[in-house]
C-alpha atoms as a PDB file:
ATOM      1  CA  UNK A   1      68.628   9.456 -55.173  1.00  0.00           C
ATOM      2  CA  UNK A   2      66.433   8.288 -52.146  1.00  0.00           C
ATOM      3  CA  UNK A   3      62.958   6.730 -52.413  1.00  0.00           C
ATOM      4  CA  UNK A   4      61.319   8.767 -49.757  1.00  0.00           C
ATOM      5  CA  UNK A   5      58.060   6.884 -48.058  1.00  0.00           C
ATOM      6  CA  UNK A   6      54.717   9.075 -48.231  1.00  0.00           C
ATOM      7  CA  UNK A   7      51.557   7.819 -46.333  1.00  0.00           C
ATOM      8  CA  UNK A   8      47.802   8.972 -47.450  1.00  0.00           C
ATOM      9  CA  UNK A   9      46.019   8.033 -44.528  1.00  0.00           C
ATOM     10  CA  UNK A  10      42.420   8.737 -44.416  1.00  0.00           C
ATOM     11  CA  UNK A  11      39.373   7.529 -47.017  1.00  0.00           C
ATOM     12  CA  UNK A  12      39.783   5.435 -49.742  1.00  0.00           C
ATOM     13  CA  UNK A  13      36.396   5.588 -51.351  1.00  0.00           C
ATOM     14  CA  UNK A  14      34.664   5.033 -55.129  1.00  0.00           C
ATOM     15  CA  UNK A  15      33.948   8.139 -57.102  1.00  0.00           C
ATOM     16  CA  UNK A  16      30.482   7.087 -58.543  1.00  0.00           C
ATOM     17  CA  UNK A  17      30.086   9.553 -62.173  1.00  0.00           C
ATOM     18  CA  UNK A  18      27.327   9.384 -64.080  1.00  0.00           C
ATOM     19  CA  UNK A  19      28.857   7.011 -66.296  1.00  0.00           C
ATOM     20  CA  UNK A  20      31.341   5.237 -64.600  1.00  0.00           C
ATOM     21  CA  UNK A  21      32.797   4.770 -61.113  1.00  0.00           C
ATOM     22  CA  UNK A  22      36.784   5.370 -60.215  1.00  0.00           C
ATOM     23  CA  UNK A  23      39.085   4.432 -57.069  1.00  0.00           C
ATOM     24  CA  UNK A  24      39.915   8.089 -55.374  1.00  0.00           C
ATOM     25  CA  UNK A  25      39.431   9.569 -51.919  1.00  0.00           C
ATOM     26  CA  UNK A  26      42.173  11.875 -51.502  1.00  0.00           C
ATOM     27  CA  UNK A  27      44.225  10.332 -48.924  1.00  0.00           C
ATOM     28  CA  UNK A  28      44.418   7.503 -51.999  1.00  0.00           C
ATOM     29  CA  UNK A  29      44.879   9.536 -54.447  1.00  0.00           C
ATOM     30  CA  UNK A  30      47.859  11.307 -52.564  1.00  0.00           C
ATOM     31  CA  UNK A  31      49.690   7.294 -52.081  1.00  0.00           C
ATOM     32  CA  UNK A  32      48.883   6.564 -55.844  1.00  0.00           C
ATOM     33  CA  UNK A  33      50.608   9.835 -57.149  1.00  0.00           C
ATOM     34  CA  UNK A  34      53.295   9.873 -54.674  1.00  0.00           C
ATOM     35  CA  UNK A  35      53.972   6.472 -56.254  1.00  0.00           C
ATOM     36  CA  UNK A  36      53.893   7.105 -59.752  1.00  0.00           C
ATOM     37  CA  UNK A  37      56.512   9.867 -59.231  1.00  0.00           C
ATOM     38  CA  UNK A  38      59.193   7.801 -57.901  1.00  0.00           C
ATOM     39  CA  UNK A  39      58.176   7.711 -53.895  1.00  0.00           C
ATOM     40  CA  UNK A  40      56.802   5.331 -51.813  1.00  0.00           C
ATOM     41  CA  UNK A  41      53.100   6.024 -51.141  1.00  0.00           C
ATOM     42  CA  UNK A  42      51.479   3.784 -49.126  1.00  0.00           C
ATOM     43  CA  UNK A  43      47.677   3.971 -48.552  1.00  0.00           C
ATOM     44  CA  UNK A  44      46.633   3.654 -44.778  1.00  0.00           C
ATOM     45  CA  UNK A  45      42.274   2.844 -44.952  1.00  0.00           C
ATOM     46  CA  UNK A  46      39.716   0.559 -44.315  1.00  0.00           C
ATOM     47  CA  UNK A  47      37.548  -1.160 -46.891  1.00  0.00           C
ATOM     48  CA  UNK A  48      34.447  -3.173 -46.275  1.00  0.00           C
ATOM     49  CA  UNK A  49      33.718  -7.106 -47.450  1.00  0.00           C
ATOM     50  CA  UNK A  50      32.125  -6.373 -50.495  1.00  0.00           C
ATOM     51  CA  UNK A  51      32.714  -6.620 -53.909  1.00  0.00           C
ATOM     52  CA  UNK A  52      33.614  -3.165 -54.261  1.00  0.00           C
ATOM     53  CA  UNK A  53      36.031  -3.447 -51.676  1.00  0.00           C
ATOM     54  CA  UNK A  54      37.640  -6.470 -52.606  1.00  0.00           C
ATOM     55  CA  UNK A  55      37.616  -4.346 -56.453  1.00  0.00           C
ATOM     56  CA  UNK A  56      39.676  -1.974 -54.445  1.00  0.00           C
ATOM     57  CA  UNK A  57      42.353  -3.978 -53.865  1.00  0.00           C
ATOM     58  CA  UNK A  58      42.807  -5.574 -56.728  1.00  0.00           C
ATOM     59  CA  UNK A  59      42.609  -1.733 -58.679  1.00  0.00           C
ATOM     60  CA  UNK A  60      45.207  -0.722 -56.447  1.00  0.00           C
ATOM     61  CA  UNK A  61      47.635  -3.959 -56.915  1.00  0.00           C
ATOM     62  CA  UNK A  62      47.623  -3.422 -60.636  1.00  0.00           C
ATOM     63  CA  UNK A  63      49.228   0.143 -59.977  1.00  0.00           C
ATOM     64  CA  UNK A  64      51.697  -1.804 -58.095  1.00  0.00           C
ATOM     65  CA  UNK A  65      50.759   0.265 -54.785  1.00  0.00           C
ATOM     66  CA  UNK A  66      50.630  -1.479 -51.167  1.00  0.00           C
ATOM     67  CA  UNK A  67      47.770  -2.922 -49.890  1.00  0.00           C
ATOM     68  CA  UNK A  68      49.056  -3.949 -46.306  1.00  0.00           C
ATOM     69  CA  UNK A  69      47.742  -1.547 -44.620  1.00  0.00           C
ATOM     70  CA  UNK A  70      44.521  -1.373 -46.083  1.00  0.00           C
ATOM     71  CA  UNK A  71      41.908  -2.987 -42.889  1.00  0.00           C
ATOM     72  CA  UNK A  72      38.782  -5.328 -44.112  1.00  0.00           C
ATOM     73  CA  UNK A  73      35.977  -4.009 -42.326  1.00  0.00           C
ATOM     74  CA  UNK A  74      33.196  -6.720 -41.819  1.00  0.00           C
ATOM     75  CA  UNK A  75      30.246  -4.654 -40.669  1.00  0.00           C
ATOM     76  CA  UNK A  76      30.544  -1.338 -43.130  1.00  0.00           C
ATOM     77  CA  UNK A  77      30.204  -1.050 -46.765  1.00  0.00           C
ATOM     78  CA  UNK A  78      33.110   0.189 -48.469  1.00  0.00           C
ATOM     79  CA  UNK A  79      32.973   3.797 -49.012  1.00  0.00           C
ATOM     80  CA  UNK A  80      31.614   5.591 -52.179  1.00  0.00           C
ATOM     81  CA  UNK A  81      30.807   8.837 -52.959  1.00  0.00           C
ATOM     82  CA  UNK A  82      28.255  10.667 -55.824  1.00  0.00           C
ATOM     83  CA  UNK A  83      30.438  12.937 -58.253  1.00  0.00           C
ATOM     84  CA  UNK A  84      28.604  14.917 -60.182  1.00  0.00           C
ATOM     85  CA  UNK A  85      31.246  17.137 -63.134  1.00  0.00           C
ATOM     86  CA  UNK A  86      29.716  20.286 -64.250  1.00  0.00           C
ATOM     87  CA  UNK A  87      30.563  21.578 -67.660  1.00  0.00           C
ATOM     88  CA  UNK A  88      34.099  23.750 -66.870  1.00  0.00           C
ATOM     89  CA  UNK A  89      34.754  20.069 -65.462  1.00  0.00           C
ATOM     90  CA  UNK A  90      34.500  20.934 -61.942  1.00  0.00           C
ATOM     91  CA  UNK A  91      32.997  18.400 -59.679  1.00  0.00           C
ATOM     92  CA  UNK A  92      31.152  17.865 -56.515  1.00  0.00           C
ATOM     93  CA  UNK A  93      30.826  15.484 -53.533  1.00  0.00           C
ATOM     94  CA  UNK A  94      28.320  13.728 -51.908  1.00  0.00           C
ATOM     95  CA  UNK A  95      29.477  11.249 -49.033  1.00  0.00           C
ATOM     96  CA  UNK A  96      27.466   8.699 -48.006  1.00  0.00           C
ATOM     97  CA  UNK A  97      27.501   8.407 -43.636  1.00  0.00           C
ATOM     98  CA  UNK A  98      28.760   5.210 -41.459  1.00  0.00           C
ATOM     99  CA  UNK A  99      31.142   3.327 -43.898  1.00  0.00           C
ATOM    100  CA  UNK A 100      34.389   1.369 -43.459  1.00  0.00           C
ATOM    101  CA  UNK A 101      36.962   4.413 -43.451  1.00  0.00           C
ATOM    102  CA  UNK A 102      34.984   5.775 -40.794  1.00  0.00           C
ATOM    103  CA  UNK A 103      36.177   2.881 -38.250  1.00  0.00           C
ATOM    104  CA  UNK A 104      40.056   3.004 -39.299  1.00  0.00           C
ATOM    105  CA  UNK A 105      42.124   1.663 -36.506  1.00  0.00           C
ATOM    106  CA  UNK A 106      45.531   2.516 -35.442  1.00  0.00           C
ATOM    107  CA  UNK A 107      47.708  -0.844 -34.387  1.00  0.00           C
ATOM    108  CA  UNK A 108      50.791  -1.803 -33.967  1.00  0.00           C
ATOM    109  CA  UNK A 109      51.458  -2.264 -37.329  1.00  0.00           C
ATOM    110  CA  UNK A 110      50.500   0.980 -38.549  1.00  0.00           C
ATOM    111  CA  UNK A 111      52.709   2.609 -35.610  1.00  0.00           C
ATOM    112  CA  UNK A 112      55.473   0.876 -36.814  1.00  0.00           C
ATOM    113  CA  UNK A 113      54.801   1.966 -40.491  1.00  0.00           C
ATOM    114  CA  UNK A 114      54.297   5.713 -39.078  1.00  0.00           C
ATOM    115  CA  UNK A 115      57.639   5.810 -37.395  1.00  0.00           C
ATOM    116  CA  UNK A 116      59.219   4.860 -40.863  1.00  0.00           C
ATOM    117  CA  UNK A 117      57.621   6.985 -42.852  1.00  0.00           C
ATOM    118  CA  UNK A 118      59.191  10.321 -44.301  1.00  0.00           C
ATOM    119  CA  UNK A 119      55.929  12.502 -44.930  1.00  0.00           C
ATOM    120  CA  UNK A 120      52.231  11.746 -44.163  1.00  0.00           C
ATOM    121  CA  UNK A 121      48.851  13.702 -45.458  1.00  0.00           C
ATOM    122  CA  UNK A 122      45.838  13.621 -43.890  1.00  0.00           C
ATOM    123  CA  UNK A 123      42.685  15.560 -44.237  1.00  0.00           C
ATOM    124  CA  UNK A 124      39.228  16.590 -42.419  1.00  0.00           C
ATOM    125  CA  UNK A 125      36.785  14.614 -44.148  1.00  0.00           C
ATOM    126  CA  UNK A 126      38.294  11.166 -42.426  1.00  0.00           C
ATOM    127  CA  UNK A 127      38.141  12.947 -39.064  1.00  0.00           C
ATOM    128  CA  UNK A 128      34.137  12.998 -39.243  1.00  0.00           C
ATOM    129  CA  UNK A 129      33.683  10.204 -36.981  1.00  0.00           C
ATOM    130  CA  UNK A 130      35.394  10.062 -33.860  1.00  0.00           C
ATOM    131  CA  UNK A 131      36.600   6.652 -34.330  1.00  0.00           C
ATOM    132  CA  UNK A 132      38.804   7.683 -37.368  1.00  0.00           C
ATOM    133  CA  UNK A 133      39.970  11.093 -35.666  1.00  0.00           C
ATOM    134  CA  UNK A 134      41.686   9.149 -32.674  1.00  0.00           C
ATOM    135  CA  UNK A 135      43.462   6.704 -35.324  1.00  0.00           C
ATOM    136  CA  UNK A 136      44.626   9.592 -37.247  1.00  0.00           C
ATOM    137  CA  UNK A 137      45.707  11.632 -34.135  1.00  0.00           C
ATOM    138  CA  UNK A 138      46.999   8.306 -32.967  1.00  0.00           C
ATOM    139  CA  UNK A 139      49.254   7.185 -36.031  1.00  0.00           C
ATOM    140  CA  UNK A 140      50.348  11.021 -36.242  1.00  0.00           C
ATOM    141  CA  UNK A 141      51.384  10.982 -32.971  1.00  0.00           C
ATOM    142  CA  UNK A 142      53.657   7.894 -33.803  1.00  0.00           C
ATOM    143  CA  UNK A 143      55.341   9.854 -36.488  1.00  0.00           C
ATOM    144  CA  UNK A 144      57.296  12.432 -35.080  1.00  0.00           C
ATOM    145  CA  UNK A 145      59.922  12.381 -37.301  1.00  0.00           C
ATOM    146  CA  UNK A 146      57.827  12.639 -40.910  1.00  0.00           C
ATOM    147  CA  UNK A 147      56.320  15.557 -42.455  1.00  0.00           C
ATOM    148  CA  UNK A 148      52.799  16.478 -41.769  1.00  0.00           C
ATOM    149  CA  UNK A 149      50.946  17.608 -44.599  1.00  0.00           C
ATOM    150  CA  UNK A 150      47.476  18.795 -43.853  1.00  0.00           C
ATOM    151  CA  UNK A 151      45.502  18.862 -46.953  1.00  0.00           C
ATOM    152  CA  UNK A 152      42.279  20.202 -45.437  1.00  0.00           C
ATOM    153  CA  UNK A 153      39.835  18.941 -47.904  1.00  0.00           C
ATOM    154  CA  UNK A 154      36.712  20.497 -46.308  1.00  0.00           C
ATOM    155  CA  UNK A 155      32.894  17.962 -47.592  1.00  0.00           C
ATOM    156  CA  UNK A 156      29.866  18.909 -46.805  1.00  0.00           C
ATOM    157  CA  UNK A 157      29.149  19.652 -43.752  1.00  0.00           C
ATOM    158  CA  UNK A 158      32.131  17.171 -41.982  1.00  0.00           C
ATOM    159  CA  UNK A 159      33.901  20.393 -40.303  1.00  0.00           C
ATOM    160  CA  UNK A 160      34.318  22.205 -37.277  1.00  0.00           C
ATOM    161  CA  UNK A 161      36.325  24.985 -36.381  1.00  0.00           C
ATOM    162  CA  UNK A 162      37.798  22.810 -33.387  1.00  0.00           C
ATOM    163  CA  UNK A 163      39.009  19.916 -35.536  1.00  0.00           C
ATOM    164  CA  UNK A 164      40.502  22.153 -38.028  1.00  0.00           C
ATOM    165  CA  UNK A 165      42.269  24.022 -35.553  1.00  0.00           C
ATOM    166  CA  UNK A 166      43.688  20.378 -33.868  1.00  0.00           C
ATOM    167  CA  UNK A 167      44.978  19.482 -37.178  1.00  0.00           C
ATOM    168  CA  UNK A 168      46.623  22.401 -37.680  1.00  0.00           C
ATOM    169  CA  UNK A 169      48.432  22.392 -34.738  1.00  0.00           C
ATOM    170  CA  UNK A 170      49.654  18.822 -35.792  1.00  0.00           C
ATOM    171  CA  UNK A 171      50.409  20.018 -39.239  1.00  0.00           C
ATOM    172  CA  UNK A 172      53.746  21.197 -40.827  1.00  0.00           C
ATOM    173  CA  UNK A 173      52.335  21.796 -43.991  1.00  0.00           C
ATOM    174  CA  UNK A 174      48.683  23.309 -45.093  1.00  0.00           C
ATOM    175  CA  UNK A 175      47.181  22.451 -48.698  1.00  0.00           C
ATOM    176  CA  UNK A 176      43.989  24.163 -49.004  1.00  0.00           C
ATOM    177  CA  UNK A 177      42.337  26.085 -52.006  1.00  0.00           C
ATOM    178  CA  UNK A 178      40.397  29.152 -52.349  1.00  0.00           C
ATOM    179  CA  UNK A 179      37.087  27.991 -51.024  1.00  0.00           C
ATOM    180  CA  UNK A 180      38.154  26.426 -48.198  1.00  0.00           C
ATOM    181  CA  UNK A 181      40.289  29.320 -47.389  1.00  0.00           C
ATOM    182  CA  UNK A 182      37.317  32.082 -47.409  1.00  0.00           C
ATOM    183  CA  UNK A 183      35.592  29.518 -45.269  1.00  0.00           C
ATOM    184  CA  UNK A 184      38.463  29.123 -42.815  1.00  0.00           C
ATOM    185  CA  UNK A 185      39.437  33.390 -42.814  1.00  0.00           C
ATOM    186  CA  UNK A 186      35.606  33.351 -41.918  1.00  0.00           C
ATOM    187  CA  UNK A 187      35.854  30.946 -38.980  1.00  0.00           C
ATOM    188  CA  UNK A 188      39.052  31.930 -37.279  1.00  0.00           C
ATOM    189  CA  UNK A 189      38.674  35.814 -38.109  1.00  0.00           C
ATOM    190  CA  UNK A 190      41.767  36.110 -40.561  1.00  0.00           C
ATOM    191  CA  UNK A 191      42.183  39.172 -42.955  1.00  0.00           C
ATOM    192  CA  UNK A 192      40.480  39.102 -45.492  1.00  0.00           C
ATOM    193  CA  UNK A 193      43.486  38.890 -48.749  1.00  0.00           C
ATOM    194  CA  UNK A 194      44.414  35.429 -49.174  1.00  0.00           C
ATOM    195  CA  UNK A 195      48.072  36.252 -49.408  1.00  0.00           C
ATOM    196  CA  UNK A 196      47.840  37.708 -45.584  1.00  0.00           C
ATOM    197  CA  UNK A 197      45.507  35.064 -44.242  1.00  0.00           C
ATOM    198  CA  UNK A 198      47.660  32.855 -45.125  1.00  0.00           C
ATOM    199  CA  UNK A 199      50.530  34.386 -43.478  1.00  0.00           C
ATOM    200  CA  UNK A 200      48.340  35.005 -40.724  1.00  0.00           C
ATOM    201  CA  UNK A 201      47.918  30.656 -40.402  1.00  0.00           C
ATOM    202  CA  UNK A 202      51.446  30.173 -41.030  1.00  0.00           C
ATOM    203  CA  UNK A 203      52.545  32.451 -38.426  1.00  0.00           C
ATOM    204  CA  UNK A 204      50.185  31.177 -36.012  1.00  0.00           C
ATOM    205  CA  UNK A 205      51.007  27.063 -36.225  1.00  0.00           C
ATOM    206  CA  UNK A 206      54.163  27.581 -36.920  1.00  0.00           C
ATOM    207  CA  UNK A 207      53.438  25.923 -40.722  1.00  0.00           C
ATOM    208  CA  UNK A 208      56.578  24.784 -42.828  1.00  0.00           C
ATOM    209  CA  UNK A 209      54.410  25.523 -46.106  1.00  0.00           C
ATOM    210  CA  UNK A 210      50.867  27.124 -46.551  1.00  0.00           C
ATOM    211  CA  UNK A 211      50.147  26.172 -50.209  1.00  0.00           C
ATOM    212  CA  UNK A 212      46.605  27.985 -51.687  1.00  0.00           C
ATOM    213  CA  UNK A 213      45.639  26.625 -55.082  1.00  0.00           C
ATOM    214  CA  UNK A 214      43.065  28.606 -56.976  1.00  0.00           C
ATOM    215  CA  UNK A 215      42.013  26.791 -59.598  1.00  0.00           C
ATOM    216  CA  UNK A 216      42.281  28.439 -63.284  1.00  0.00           C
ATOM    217  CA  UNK A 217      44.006  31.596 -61.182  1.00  0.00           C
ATOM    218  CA  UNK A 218      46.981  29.677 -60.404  1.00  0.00           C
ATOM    219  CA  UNK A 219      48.578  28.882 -56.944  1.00  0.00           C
ATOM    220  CA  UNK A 220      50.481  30.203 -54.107  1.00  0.00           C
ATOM    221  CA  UNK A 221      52.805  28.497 -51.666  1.00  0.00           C
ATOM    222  CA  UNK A 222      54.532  30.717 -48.728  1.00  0.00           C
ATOM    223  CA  UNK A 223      57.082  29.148 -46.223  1.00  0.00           C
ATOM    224  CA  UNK A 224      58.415  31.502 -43.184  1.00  0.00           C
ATOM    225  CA  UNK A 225      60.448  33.426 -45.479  1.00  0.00           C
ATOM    226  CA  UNK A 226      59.653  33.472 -48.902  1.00  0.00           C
ATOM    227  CA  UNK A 227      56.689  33.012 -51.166  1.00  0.00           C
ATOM    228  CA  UNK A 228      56.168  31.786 -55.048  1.00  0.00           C
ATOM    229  CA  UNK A 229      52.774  33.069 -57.347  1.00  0.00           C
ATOM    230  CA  UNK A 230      52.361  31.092 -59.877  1.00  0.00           C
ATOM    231  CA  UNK A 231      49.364  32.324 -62.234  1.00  0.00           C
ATOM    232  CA  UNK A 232      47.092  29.904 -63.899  1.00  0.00           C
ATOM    233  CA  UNK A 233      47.986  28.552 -67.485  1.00  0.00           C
ATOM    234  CA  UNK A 234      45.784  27.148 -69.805  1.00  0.00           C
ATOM    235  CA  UNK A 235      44.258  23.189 -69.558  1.00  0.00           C
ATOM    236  CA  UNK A 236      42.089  21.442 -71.567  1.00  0.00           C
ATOM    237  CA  UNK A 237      40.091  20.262 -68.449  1.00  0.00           C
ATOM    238  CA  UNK A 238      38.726  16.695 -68.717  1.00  0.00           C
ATOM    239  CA  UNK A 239      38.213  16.495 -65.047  1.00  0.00           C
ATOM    240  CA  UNK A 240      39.476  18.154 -61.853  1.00  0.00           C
ATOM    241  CA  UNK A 241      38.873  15.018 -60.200  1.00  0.00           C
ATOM    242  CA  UNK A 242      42.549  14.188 -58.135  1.00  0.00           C
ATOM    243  CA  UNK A 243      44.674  16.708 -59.785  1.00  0.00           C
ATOM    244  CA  UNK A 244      44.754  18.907 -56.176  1.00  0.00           C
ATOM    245  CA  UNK A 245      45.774  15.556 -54.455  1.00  0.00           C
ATOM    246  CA  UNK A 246      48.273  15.061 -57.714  1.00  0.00           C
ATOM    247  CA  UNK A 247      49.542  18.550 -56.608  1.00  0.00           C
ATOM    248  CA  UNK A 248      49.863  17.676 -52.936  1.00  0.00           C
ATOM    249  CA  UNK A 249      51.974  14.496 -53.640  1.00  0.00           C
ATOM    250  CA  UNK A 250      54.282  16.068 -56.280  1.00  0.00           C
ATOM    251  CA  UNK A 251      54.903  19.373 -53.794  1.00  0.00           C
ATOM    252  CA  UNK A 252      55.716  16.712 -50.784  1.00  0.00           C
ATOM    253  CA  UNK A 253      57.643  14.789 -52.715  1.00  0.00           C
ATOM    254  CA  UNK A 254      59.701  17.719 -54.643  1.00  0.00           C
ATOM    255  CA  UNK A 255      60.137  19.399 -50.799  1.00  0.00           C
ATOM    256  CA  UNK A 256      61.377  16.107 -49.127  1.00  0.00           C
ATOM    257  CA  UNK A 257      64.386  16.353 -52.340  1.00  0.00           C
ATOM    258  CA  UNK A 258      64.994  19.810 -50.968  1.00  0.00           C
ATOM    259  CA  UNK A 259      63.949  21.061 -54.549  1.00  0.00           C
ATOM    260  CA  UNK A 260      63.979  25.173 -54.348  1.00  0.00           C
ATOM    261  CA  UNK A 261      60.461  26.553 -53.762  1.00  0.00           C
ATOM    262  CA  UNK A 262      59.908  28.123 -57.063  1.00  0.00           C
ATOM    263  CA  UNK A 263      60.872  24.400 -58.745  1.00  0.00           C
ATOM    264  CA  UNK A 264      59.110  22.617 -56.187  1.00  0.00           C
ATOM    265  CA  UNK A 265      56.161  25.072 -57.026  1.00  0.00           C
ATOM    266  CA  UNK A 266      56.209  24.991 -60.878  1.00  0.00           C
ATOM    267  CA  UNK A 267      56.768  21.336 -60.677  1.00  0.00           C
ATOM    268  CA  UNK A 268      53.744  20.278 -58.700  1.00  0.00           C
ATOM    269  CA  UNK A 269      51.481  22.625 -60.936  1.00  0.00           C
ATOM    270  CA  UNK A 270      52.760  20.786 -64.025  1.00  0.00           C
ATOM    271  CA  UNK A 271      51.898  17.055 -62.292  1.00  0.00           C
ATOM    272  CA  UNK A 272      48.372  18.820 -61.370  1.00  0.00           C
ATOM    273  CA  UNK A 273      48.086  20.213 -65.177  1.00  0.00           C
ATOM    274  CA  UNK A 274      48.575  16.815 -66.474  1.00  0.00           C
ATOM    275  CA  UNK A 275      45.756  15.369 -64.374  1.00  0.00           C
ATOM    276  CA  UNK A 276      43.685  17.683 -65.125  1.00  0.00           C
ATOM    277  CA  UNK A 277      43.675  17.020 -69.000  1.00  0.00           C
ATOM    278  CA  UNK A 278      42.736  13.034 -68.003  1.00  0.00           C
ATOM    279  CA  UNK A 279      39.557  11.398 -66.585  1.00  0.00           C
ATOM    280  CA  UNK A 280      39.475  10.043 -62.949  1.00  0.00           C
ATOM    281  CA  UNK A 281      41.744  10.819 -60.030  1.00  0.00           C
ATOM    282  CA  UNK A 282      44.228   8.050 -60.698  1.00  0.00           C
ATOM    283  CA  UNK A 283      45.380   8.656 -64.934  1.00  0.00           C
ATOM    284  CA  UNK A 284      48.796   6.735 -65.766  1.00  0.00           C
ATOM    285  CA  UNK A 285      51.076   9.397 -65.533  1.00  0.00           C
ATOM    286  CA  UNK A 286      54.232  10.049 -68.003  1.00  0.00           C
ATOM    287  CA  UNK A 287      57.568   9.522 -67.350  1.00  0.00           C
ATOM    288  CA  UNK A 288      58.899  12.600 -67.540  1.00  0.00           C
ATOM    289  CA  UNK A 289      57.290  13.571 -64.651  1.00  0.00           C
ATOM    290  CA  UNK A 290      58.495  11.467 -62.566  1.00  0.00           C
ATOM    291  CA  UNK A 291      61.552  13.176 -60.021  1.00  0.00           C
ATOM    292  CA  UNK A 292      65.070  12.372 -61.148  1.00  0.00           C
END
């Protein structure tokens, strides 16, 4: 079976709980999962000098993931970010401005890793500073050949309606859940059922995949010519910390094995389920979920 290469490239970032602090930022979270399910994922960030940086590479060493492409920033602090888990086990975000992922650069290196690479996600939160946004646009550009996967991941108030427009053109593949999606059908003036916006972005960009999750509803994924509904199932949440970017990596990674969509669909689901029941974005996952 081939070991297909899948680049995160975007924020890597410390989730600070209220007890604790774990390595995530979704871009990271995609490489780490991607990896632990029998791909390649390769992490593509910047980190500062610190101690938390210099944590951040040894953290993602001992999970046996690539650090090569991972820049040492010597004027930003590494990136963190304030979780806060409410009691369904939901969290939310607040992102510190002006860190090291903000100043990612795109060199020759990372060119030549983007014109190997099979798939590569990539988000809106890394595209807040305009610095980052031509390094992603740059290394995407140097990848014609791989899979775009656009997992919009909308923070905040690091959005526009032009930026998420320009990544969609680049995009072969939209991840976005239900929130985003009501605030997207709001900005682009899309119908209001989520089964018909979607179509509606599909038909538009010309998308591969539009994937909607939906939390304890279940998910939907729709390519040109088909469409799987998967309802939710029940999860003894720990945290939803990572299990969409769990999701993202295990649907890439089950669509570049040309699994059927209704496999690929049931199988990412399963990967997300798992996370779900474990604390942190980046839980040692089993065996048996890794693609034969």
């Amino acid at each position: 079976m081939p070991t297909f290469t899948a680049i995160g490239l975007g924020e890597i970032l410390w989730d600070i709980l209220p007890d604790d602090r774990k390595l995530g930022g979704a871009p990271a979270n995609f490489a780490y999962h991607v990896n632990s399910l029998g791909g390649t994922g390769i992490p593509v960030s910047r980190i500062g000098d610190d101690d938390l940086g210099r944590e951040t590479l040894d953290e993602l060493s001992r999970h046996g993931i690539s650090t090569d492409f991972i820049t040492i920033d010597q004027e930003h602090l590494t990136g963190t970010v304030d979780a806060e888990i409410d009691s369904s086990g939901g969290a939310t975000y607040v992102f510190p401005d002006d860190v090291a992922w903000d100043h990612l650069a795109c060199d020759d290196q990372t060119e030549k890793l983007a014109a190997s690479a099979d798939a590569v996600c990539f988000g809106t939160l890394a595209q807040r500073s305009p610095i980052s946004r031509r390094a992603i646009h740059g290394f995407l550009e140097a990848a014609p050949q791989a899979l775009k996967v656009y997992d919009i991941n909308l923070r905040q108030n690091f959005y526009d309606q032009k930026r998420i427009h320009t990544s969609l053109e680049m995009a072969d593949v939209l991840k976005i859940n239900d929130e985003e999606l009501a605030i997207v059908t709001g900005m682009f003036g899309l119908p209001g059922e989520d089964r018909t916006a979607l179509r509606e972005l599909s038909g538009r960009y010309g998308l591969r995949l539009a994937v909607l999750t939906r939390g304890a509803d279940g998910s939907l994924i729709l390519s040109p010519d088909a469409e799987s509904n998967l309802p939710g199932a029940p999860v003894d949440i720990i945290d939803t910390i990572g299990a969409g970017d769990s999701f993202t990596a295990a649907m890439t990674l089950a669509h570049l094995h040309g699994m059927p969509l209704d496999d690929m669909h049931r199988y990412a689901a399963q990967v997300a389920a798992f996370v779900c029941g474990q604390a942190g974005a980046m839980p040692i996952l089993p065996a048996h979920l890794r693609i034969r």
